[in-house]
N, C-alpha and C. Protein backbone atom coordinates (compact mmCIF):
# COMPACT_ATOMS: atom_id res chain seq x y z
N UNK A 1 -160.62 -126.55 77.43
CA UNK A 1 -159.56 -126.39 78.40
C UNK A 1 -159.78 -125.07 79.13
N UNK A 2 -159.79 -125.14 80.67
CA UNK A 2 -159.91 -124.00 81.15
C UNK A 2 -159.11 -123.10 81.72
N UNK A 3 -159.13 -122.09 81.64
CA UNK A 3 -157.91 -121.09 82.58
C UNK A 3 -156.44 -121.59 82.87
N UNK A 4 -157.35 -121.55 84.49
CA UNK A 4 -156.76 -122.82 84.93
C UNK A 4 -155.82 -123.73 84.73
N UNK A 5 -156.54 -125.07 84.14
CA UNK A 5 -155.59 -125.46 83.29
C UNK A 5 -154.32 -125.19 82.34
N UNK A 6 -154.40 -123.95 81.76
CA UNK A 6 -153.21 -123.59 80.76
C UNK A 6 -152.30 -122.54 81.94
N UNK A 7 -153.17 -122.22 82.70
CA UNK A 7 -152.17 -121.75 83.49
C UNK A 7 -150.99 -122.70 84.13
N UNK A 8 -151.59 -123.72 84.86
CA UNK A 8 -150.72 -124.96 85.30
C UNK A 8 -150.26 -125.67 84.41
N UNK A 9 -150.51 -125.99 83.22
CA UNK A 9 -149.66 -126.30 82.15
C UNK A 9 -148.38 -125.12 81.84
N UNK A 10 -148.62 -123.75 82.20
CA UNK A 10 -147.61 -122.84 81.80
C UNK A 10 -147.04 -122.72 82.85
N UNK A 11 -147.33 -122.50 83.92
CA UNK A 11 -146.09 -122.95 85.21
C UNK A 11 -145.35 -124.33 85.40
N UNK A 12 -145.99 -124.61 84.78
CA UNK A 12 -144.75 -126.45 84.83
C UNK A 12 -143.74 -126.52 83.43
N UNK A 13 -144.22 -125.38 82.65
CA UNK A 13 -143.15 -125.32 81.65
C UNK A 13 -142.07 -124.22 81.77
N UNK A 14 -142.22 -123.44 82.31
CA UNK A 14 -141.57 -121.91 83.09
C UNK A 14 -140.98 -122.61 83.85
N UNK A 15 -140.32 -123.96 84.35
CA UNK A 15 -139.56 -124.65 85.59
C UNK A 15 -138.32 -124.47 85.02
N UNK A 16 -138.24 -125.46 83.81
CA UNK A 16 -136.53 -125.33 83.39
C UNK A 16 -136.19 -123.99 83.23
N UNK A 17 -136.69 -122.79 82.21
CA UNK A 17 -136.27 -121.49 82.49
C UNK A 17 -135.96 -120.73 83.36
N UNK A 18 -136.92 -121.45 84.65
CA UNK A 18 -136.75 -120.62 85.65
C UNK A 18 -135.39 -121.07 86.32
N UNK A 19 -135.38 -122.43 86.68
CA UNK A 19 -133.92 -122.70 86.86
C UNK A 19 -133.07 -122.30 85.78
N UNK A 20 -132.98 -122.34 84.84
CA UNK A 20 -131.95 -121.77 84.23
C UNK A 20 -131.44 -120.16 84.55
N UNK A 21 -132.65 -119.36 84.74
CA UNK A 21 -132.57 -118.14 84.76
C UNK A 21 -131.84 -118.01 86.62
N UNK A 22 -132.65 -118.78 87.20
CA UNK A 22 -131.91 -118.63 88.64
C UNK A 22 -130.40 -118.62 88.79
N UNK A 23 -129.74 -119.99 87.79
CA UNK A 23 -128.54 -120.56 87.69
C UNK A 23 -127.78 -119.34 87.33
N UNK A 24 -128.42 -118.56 86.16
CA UNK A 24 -127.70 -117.64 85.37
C UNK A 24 -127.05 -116.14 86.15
N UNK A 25 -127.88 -116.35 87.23
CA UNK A 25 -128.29 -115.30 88.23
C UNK A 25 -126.91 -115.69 89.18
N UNK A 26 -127.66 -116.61 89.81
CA UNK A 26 -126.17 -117.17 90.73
C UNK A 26 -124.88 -117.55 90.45
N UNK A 27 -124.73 -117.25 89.14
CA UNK A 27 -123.27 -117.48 88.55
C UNK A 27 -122.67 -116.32 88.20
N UNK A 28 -123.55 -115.00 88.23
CA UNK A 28 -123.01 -113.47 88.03
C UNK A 28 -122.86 -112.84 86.99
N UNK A 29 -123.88 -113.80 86.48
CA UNK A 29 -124.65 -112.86 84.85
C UNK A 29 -125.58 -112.26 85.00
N UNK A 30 -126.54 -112.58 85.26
CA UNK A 30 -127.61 -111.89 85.37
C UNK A 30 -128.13 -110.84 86.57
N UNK A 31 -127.19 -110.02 86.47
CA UNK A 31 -126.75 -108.88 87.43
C UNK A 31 -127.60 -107.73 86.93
N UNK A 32 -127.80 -107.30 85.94
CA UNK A 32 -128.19 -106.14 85.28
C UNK A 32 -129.76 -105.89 84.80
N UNK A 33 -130.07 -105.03 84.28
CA UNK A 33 -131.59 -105.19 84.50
C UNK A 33 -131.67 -105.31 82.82
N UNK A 34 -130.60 -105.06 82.10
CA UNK A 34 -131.05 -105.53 80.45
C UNK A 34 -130.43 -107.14 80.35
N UNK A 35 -129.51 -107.56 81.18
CA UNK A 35 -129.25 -109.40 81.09
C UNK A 35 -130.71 -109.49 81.55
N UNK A 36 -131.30 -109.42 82.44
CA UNK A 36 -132.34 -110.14 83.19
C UNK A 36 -133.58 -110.23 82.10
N UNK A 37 -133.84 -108.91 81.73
CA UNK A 37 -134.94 -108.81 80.58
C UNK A 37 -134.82 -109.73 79.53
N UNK A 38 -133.36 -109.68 78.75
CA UNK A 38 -132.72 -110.59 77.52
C UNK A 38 -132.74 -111.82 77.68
N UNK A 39 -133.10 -112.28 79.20
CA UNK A 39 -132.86 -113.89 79.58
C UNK A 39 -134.73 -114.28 79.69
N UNK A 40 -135.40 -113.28 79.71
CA UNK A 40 -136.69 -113.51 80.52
C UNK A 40 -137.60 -113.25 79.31
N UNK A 41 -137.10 -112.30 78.48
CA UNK A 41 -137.62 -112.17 77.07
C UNK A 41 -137.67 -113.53 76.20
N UNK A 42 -136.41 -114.31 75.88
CA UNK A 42 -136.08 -114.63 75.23
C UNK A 42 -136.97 -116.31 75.54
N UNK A 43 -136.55 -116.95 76.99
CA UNK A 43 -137.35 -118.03 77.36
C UNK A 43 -138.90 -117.52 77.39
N UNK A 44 -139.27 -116.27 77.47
CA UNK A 44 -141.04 -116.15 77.38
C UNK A 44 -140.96 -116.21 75.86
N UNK A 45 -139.62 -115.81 74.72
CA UNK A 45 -140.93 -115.77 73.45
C UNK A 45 -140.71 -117.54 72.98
N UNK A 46 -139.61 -118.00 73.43
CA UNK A 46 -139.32 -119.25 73.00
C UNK A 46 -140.32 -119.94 73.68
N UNK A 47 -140.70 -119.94 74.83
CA UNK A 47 -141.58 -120.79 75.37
C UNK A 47 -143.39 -120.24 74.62
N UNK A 48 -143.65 -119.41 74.31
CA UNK A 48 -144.87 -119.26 73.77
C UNK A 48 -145.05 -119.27 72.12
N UNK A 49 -143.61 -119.13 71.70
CA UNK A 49 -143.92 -119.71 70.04
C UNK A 49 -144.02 -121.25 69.74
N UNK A 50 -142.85 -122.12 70.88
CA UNK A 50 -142.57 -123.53 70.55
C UNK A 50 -144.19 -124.19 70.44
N UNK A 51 -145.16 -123.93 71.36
CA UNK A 51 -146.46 -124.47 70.86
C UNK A 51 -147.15 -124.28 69.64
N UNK A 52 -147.20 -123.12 69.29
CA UNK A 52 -147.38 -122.75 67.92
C UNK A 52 -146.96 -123.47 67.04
N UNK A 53 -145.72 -123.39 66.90
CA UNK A 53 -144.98 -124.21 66.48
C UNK A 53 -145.47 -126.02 66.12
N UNK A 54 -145.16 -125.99 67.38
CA UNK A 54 -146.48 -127.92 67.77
C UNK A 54 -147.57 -128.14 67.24
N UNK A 55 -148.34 -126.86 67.48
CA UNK A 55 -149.88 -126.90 67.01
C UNK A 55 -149.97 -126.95 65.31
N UNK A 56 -149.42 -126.39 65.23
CA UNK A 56 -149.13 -126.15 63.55
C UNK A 56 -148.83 -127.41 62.80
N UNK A 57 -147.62 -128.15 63.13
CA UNK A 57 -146.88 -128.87 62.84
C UNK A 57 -147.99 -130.41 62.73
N UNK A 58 -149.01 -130.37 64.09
CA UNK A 58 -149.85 -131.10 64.17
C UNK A 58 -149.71 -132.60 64.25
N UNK A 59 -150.14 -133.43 63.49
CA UNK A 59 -149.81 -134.74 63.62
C UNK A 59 -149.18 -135.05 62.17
N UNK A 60 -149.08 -134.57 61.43
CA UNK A 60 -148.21 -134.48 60.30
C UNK A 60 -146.66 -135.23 60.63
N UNK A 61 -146.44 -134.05 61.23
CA UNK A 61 -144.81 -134.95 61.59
C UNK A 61 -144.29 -135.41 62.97
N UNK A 62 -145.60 -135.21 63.85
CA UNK A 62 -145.10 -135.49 65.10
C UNK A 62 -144.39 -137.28 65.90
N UNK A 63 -144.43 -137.89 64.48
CA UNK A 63 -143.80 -139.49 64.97
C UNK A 63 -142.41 -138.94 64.45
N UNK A 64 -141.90 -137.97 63.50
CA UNK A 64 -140.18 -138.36 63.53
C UNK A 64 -139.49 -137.01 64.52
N UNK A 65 -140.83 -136.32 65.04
CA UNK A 65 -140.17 -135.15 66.50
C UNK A 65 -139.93 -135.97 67.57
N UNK A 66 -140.87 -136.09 68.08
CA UNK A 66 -141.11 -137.09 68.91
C UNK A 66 -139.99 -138.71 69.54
N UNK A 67 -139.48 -138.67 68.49
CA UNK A 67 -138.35 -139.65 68.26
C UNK A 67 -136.82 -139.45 68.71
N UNK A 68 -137.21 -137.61 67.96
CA UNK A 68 -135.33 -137.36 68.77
C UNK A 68 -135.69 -136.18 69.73
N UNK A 69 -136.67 -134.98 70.29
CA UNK A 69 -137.15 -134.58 70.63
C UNK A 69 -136.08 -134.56 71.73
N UNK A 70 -136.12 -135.17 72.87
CA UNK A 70 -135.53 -135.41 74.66
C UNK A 70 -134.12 -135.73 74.04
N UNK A 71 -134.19 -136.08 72.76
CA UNK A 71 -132.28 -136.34 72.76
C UNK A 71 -131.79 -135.37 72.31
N UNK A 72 -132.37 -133.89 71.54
CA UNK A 72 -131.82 -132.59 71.08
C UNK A 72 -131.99 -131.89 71.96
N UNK A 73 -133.03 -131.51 73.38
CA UNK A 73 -132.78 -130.69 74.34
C UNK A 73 -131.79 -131.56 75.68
N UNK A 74 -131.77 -132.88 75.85
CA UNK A 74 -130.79 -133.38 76.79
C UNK A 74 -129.37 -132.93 75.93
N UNK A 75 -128.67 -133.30 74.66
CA UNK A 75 -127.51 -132.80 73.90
C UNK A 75 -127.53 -130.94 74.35
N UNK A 76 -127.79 -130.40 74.39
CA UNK A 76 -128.16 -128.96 74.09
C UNK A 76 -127.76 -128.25 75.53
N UNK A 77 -128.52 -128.93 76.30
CA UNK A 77 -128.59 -128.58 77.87
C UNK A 77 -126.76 -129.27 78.35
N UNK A 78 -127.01 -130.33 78.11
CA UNK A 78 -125.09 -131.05 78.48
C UNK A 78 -124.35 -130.28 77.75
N UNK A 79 -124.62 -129.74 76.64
CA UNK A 79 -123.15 -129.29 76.27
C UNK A 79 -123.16 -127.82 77.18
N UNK A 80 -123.78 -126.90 76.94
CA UNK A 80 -123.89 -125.89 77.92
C UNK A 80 -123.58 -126.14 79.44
N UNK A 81 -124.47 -127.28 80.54
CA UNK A 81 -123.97 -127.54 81.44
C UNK A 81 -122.59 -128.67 81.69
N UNK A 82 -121.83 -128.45 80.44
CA UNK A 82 -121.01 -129.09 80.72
C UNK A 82 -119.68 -128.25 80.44
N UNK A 83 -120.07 -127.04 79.80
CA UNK A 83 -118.91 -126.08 79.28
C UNK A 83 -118.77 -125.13 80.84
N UNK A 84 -120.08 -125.12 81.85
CA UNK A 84 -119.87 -124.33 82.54
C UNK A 84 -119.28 -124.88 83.91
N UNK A 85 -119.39 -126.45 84.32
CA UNK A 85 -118.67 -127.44 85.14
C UNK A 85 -117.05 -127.56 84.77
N UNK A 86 -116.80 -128.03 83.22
CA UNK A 86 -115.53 -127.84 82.72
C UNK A 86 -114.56 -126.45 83.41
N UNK A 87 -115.58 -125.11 82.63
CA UNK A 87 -114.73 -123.78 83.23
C UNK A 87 -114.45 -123.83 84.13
N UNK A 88 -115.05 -124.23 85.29
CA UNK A 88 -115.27 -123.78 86.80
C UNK A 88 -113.91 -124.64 87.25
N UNK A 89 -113.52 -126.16 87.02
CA UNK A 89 -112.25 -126.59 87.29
C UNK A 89 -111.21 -126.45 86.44
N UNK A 90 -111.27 -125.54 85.24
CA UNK A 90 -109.78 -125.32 84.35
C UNK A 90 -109.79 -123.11 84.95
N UNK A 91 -108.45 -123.65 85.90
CA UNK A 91 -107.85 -122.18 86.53
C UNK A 91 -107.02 -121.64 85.41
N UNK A 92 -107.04 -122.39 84.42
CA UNK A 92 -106.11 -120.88 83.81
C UNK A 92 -106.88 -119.79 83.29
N UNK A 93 -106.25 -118.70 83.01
CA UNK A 93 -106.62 -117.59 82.81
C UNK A 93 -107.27 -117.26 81.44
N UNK A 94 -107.17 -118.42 80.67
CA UNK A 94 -107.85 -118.62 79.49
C UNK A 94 -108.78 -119.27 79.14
N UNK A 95 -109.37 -119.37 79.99
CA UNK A 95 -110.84 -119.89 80.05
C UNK A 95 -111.72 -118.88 79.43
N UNK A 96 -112.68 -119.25 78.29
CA UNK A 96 -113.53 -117.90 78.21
C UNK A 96 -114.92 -118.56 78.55
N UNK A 97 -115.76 -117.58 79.44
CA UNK A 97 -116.70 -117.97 80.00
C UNK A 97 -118.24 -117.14 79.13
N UNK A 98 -118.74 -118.59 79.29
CA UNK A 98 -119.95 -117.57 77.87
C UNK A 98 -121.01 -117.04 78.98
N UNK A 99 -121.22 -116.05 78.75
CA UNK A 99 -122.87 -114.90 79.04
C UNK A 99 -123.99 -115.87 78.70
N UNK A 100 -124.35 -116.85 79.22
CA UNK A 100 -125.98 -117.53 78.78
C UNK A 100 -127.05 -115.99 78.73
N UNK A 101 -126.68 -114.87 78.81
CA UNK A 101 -127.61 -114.16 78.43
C UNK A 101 -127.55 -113.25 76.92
N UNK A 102 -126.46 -113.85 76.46
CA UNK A 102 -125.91 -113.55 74.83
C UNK A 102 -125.88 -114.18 73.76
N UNK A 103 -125.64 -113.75 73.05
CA UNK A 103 -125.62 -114.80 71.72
C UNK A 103 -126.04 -115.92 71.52
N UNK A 104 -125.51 -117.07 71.36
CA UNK A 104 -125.90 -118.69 70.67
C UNK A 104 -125.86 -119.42 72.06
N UNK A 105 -125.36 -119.00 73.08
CA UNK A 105 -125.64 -119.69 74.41
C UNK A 105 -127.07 -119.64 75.09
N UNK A 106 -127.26 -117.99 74.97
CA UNK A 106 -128.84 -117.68 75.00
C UNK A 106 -129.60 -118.27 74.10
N UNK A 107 -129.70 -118.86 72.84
CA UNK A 107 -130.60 -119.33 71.69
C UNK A 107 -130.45 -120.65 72.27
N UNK A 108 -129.69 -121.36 72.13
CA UNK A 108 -129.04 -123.05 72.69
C UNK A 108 -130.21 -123.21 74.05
N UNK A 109 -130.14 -122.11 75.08
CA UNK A 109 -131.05 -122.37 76.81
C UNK A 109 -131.95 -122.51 76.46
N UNK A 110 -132.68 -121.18 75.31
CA UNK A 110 -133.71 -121.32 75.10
C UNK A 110 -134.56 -122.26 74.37
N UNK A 111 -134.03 -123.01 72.93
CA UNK A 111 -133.87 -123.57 72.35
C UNK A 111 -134.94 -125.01 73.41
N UNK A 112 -133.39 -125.71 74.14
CA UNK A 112 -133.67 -126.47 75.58
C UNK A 112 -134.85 -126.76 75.82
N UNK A 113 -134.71 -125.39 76.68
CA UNK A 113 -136.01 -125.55 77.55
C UNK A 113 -137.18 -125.28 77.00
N UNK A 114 -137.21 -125.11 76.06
CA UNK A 114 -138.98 -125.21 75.53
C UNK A 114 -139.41 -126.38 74.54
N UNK A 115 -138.52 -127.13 74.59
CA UNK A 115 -138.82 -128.26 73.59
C UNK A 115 -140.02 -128.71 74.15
N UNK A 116 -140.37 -128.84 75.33
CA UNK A 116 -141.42 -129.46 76.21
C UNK A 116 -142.60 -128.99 75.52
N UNK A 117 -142.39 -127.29 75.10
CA UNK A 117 -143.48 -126.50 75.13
C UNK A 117 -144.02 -127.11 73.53
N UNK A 118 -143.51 -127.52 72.68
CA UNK A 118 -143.33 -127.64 71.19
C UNK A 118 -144.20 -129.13 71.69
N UNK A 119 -143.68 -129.75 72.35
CA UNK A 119 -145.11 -131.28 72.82
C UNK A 119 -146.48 -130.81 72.90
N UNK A 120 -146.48 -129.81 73.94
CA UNK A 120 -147.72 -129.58 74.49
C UNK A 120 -148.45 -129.10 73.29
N UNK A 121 -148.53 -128.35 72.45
CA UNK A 121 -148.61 -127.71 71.17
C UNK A 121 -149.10 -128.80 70.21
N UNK A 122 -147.99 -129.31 70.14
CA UNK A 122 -148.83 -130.86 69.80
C UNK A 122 -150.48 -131.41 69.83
N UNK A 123 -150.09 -131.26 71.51
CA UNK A 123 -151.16 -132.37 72.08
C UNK A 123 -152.36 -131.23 71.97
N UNK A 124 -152.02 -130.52 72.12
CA UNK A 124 -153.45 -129.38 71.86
C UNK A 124 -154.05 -129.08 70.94
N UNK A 125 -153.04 -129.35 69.35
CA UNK A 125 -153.85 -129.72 67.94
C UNK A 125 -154.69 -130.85 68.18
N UNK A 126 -153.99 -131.74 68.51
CA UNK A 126 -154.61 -133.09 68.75
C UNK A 126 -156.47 -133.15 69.25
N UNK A 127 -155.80 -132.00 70.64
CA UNK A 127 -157.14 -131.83 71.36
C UNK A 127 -158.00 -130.74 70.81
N UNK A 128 -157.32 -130.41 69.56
CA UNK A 128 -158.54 -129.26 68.90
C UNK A 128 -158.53 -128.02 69.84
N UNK A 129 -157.56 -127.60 70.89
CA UNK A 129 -157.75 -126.59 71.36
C UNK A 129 -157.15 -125.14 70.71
N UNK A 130 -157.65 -124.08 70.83
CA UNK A 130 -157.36 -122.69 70.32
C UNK A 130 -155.95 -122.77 70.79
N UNK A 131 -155.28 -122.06 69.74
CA UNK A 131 -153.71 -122.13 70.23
C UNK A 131 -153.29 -120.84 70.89
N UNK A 132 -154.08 -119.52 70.52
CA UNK A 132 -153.81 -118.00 71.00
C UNK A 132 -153.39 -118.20 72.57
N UNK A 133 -154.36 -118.01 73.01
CA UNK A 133 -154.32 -117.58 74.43
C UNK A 133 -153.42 -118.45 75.14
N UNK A 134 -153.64 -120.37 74.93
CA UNK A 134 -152.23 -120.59 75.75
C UNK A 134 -150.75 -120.08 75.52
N UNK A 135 -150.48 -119.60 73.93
CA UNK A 135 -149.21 -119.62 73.53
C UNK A 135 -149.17 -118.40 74.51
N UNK A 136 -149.97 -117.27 74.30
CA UNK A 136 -149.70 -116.01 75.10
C UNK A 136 -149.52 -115.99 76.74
N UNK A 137 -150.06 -116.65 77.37
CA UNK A 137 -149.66 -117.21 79.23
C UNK A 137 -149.06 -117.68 79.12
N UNK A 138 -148.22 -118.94 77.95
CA UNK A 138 -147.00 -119.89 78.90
C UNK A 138 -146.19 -118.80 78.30
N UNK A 139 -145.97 -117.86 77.81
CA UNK A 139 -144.52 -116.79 77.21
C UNK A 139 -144.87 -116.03 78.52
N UNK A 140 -145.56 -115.31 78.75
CA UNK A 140 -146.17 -114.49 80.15
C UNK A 140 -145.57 -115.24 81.00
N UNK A 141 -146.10 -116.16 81.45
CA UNK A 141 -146.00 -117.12 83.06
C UNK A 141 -144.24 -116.85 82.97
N UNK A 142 -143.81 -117.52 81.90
CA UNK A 142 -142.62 -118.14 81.79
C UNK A 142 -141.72 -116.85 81.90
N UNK A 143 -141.85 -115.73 81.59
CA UNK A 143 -141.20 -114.05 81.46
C UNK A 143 -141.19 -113.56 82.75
N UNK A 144 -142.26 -113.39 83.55
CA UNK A 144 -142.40 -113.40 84.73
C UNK A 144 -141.75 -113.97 85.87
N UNK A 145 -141.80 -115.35 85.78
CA UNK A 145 -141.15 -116.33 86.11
C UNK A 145 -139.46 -116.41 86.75
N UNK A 146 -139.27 -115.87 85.27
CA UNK A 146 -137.93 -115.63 84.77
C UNK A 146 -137.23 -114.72 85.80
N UNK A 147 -137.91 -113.61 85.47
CA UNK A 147 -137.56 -112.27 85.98
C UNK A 147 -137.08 -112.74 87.76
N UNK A 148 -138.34 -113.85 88.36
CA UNK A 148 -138.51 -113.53 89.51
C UNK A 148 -136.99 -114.88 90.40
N UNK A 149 -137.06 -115.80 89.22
CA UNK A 149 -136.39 -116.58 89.51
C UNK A 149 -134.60 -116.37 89.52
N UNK A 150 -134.26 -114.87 88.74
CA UNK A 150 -133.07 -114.29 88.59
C UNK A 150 -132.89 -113.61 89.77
N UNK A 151 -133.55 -113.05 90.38
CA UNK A 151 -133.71 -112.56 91.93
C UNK A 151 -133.39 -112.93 93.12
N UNK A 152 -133.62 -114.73 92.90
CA UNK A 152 -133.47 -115.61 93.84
C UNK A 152 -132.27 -115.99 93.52
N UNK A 153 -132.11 -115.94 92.33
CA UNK A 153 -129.93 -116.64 91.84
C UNK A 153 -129.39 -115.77 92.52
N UNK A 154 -129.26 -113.88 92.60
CA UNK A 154 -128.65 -113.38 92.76
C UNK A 154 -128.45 -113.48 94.30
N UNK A 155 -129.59 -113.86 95.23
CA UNK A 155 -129.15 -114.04 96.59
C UNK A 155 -128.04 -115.71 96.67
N UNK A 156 -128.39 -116.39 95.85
CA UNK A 156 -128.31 -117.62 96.01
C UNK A 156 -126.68 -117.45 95.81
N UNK A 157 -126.30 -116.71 94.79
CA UNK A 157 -124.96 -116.42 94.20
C UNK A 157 -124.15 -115.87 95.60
N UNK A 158 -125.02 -114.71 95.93
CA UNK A 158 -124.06 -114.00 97.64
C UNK A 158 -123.98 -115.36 97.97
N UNK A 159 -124.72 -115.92 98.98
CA UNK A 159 -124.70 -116.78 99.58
C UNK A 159 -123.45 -118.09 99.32
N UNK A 160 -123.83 -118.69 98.38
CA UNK A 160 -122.83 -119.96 97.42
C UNK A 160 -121.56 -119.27 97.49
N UNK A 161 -121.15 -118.13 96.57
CA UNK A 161 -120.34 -117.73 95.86
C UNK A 161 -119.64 -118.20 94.68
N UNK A 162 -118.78 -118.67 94.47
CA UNK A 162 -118.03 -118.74 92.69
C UNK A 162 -118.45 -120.32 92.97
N UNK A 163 -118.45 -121.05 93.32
CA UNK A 163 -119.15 -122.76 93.04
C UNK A 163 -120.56 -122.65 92.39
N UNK A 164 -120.91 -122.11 92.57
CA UNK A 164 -122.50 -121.65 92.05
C UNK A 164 -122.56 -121.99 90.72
N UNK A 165 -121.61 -121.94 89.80
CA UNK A 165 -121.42 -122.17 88.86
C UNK A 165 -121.21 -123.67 87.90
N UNK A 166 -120.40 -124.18 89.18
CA UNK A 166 -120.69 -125.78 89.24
C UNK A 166 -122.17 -126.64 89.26
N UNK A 167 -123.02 -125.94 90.21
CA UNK A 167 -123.26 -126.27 90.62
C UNK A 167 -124.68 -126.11 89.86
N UNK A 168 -124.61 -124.53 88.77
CA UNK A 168 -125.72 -124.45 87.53
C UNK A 168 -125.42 -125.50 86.85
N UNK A 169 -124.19 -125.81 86.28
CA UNK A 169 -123.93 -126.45 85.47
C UNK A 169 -124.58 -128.21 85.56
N UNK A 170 -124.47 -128.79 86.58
CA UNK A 170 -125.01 -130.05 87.20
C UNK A 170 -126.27 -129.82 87.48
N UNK A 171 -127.19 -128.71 87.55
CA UNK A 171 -128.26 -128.17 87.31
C UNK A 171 -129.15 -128.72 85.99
N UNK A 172 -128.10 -127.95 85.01
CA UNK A 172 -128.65 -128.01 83.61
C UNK A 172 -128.43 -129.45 82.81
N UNK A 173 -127.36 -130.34 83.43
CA UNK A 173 -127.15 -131.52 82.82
C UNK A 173 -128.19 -132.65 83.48
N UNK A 174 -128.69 -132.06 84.80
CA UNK A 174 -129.67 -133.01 85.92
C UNK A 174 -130.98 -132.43 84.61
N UNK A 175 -131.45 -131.37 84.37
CA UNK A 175 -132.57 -130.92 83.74
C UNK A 175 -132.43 -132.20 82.21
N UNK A 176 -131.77 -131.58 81.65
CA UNK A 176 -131.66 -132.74 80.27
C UNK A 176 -131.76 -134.42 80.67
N UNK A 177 -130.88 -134.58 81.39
CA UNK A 177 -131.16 -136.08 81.93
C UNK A 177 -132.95 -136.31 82.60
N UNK A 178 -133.33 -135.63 83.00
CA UNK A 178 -134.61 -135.62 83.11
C UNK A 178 -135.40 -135.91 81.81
N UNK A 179 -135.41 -134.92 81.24
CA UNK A 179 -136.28 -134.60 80.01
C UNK A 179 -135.94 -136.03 79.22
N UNK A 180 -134.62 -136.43 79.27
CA UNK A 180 -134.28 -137.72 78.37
C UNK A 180 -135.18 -138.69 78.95
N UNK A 181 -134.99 -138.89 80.64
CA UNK A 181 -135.18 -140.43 81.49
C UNK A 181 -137.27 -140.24 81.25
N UNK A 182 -137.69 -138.92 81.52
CA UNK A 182 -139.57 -138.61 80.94
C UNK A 182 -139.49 -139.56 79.53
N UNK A 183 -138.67 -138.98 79.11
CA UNK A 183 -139.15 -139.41 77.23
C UNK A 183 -138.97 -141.40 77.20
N UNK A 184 -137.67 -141.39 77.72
CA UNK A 184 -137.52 -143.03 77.40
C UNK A 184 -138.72 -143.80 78.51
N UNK A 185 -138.92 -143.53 79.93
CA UNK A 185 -139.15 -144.03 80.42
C UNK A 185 -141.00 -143.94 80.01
């Protein structure tokens, strides 16, 4: 496998993060330069261990992953994009709105979006390829990524304003419904 290749394999997995990280941006979290790092950190180490992870795991158990796989990151992604659609139409003042760049909301995104990466990992035991160097570019690509895609939320956020939030949220439930409709279809 060349360069190349794991490079474009690591930019097509840096997509959901990056939307997520954009979303996170345009909803008026990711304002700060330690949210942005904590959001960009966290999808680069999740996205470059989940192969490891894969590779390791090998073909050993990959028929009962494989099975619920698109139905634990589609669950994962809906409940998150569905807590943040919910908030956005309940006005009372008791709404508490979670930081996707904190705690178990941040583990849950990340969690998500790298399930993909935990396939590829897979398929690369499979293919006998060295696991180092891709795990280390798709966490890179995907950190990078991150960073650059929080940049673009924060204009996106001026722009939108407080719907933005809706509008991550139908974001992140469109992302899972994806990942589900790939897997079944």
């Amino acid at each position: 496998m060349t360069i190349l290749e794991i490079i474009l394999i690591a930019t097509g997995l840096a997509m959901d993060a990056s939307a997520v990280s954009m979303t996170a941006a345009a909803a008026g979290y990711a304002q700060h330069v330690r949210q942005v790092f904590r959001l960009a950190f966290h999808f680069g180490l999740f996205q470059g261990v989940m192969p490891l992870i894969g590779w390791l795991l090998g073909s050993t158990v990959v028929s009962y992953i494989e099975k619920w796989d698109h139905w634990i990151a589609f669950g994962l992604l809906a409940v998150v994009g569905g807590r943040m659609v919910v908030s956005w139409f309940d006005k009372t003042e008791e709404t508490i709105r979670r930081d996707p760049t904190r705690g178990w909301t941040l583990i849950t995104l990340s969690i998500a979006t790298s399930i993909d990466a935990l396939a590829v990992g897979l398929s690369f035991s499979f293919l006998d390829v060295s696991i180092w160097l891709p795990c280390l570019l798709i966490g890179l690509i995907t950190f990078v990524l991150s960073i650059l895609a929080t940049q673009l939320g924060k204009v996106a956020g001026k722009l939108i304003g407080k719907g933005v939030e809706v509008f991550g949220g139908l974001i992140l439930l469109g992302i899972g419904l994806r990942i589900l409709y790939t897997h079944i279809y």
